[in-house]
Protein backbone atom coordinates (compact mmCIF):
# COMPACT_ATOMS: atom_id res chain seq x y z
CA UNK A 1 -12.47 5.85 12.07
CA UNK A 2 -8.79 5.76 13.82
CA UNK A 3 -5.51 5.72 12.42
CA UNK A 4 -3.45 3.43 14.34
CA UNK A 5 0.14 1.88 14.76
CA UNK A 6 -0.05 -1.88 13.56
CA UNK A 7 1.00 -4.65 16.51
CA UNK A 8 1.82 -8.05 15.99
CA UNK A 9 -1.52 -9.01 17.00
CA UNK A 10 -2.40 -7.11 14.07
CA UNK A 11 -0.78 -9.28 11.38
CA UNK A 12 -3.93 -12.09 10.25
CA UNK A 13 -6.26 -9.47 10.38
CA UNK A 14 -4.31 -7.07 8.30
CA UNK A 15 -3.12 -10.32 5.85
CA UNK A 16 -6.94 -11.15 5.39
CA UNK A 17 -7.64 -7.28 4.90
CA UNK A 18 -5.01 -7.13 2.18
CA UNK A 19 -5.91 -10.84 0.79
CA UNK A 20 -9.60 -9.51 0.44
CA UNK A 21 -8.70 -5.69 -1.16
CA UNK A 22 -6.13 -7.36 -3.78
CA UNK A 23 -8.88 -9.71 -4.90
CA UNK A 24 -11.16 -7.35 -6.08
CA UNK A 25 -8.71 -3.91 -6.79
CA UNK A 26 -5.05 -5.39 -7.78
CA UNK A 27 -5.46 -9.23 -9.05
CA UNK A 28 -7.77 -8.55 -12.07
CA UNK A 29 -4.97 -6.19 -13.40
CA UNK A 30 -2.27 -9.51 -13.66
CA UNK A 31 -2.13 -12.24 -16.21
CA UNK A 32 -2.37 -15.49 -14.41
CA UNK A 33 1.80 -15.69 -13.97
CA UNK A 34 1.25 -11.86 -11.57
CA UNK A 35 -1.58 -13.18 -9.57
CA UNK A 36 0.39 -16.27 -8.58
CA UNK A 37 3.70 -13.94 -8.25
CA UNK A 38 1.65 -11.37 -6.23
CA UNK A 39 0.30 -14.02 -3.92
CA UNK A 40 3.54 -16.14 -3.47
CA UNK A 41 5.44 -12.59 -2.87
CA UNK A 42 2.98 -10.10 -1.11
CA UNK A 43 1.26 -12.18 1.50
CA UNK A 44 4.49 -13.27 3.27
CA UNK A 45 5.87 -10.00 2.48
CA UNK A 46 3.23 -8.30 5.08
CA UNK A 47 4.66 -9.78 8.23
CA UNK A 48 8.84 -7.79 7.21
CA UNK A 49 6.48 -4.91 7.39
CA UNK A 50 6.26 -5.34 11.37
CA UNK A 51 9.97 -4.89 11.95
CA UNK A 52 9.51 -1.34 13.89
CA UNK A 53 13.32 -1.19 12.73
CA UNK A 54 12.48 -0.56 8.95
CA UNK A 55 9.21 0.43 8.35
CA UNK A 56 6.59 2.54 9.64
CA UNK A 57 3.04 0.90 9.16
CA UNK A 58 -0.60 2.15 10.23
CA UNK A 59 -3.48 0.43 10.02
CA UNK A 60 -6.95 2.23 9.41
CA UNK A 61 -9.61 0.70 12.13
CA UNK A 62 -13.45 1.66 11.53
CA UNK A 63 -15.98 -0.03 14.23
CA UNK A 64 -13.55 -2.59 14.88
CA UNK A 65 -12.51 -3.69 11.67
CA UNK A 66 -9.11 -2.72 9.40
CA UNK A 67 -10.84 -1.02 6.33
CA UNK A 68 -6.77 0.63 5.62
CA UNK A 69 -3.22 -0.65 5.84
CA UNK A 70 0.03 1.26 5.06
CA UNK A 71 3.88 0.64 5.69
CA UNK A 72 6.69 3.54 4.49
CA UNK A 73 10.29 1.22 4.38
CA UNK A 74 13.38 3.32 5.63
CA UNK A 75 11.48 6.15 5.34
CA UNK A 76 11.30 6.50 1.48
CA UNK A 77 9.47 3.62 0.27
CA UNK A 78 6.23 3.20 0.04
CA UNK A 79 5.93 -0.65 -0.05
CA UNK A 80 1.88 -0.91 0.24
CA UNK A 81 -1.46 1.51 0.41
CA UNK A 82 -4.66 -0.56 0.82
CA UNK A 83 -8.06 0.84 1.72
CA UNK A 84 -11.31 -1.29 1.13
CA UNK A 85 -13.26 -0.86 -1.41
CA UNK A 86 -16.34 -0.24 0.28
CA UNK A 87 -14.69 3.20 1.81
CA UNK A 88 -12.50 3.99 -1.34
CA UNK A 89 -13.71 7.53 -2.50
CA UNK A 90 -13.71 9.20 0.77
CA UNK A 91 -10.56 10.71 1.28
CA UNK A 92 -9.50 7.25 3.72
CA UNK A 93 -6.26 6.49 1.47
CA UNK A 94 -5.62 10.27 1.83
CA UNK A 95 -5.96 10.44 4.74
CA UNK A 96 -3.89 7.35 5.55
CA UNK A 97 -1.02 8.30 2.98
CA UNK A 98 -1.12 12.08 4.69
CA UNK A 99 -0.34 10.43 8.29
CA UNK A 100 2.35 8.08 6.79
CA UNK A 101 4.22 10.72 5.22
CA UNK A 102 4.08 13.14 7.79
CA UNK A 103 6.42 10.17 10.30
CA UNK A 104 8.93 10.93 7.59
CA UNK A 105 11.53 13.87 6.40
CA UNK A 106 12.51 12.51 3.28
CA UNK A 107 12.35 14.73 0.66
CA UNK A 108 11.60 12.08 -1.81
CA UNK A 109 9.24 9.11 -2.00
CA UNK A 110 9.13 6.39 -3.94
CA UNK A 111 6.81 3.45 -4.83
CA UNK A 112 5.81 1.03 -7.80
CA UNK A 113 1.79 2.10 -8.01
CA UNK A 114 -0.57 -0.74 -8.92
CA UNK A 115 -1.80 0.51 -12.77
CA UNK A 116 -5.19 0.92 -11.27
CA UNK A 117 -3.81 3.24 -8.60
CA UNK A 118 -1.58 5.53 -10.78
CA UNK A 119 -4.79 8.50 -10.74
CA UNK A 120 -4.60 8.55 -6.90
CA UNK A 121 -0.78 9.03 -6.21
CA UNK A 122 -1.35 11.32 -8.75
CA UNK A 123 -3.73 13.71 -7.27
CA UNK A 124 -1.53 13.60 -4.20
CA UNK A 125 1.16 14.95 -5.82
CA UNK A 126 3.22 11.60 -7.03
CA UNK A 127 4.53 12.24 -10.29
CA UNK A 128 5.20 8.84 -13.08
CA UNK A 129 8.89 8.40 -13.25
CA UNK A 130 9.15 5.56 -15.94
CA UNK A 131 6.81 3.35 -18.27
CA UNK A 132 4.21 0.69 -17.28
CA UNK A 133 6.52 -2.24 -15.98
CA UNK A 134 6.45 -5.91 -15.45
CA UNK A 135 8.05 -8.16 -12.77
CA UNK A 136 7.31 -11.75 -13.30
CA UNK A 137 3.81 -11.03 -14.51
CA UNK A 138 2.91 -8.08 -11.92
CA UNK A 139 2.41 -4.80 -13.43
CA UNK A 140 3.26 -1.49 -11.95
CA UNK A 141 4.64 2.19 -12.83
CA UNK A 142 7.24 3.54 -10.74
CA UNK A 143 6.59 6.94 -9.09
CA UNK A 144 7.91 9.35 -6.83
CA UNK A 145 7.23 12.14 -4.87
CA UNK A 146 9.94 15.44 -4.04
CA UNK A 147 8.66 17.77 -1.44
């Protein structure tokens, strides 16, 4: 398992990844308004994630194939953690989370947590900073993290 910088040639790869890990871990959780939201939003949000000039996004390679994707925007935003589901449990999102972080000084991070996803921040030290939201069907809880 590496931990790598994501390229351009990375970007179907990683959208197929991320198409594949939201079906089973983040589209259950929306009405049928937040899956069509998620898909017309997220998908053609991965590729802003590429512009070196913003963000800072790895890409977790096991035998070949992306099993983990993360971008940090400006430093301070953490606009999306995805590890497969086959690997989830092993400390891979840690680990991934852990390496994003650490290209970073901020002292605080921020992010709007998937409601399945709230328990992991969590044990890495996020803390809830508002109530369960909704954005055009997609549900989230804002969070944040002060080292």
């Amino acid at each position: 398992m590496d931990i790598q910088q994501v390229d351009v040639a990375d970007l179907e790869p990683v959208k197929l990844f991320i198409s594949q890990v939201s079906a089973v871990d983040v589209l259950p959780n929306f009405n049928d308004q937040g899956k069509v939201e998620y898909q017309a939003r997220v998908f053609p949000d991965i590729i802003t994630t590429f512009d070196t000039e913003r963000f800072q996004t790895l890409k977790v390679v096991d035998s070949g194939e992306v099993i983990g994707f993360a971008a940090l925007r400006d430093g301070n935003y953490l606009t999306h953690l995805f590890v497969s589901k086959s690997v989830q449990g092993q400390g891979i999102g840690k680990r991934l989370l852990g390496t994003l972080l650490n290209t970073t000084d901020a002292k605080e991070i921020s992010l709007r947590s998937s409601v399945n996803a709230v328990g992991f921040y969590e044990s890495y030290g996020f803390e809830v900073t508002g109530s369960e939201a909704d954005f055009n069907g997609i549900r989230f809880v804002p969070m944040c993290l002060v080292r």
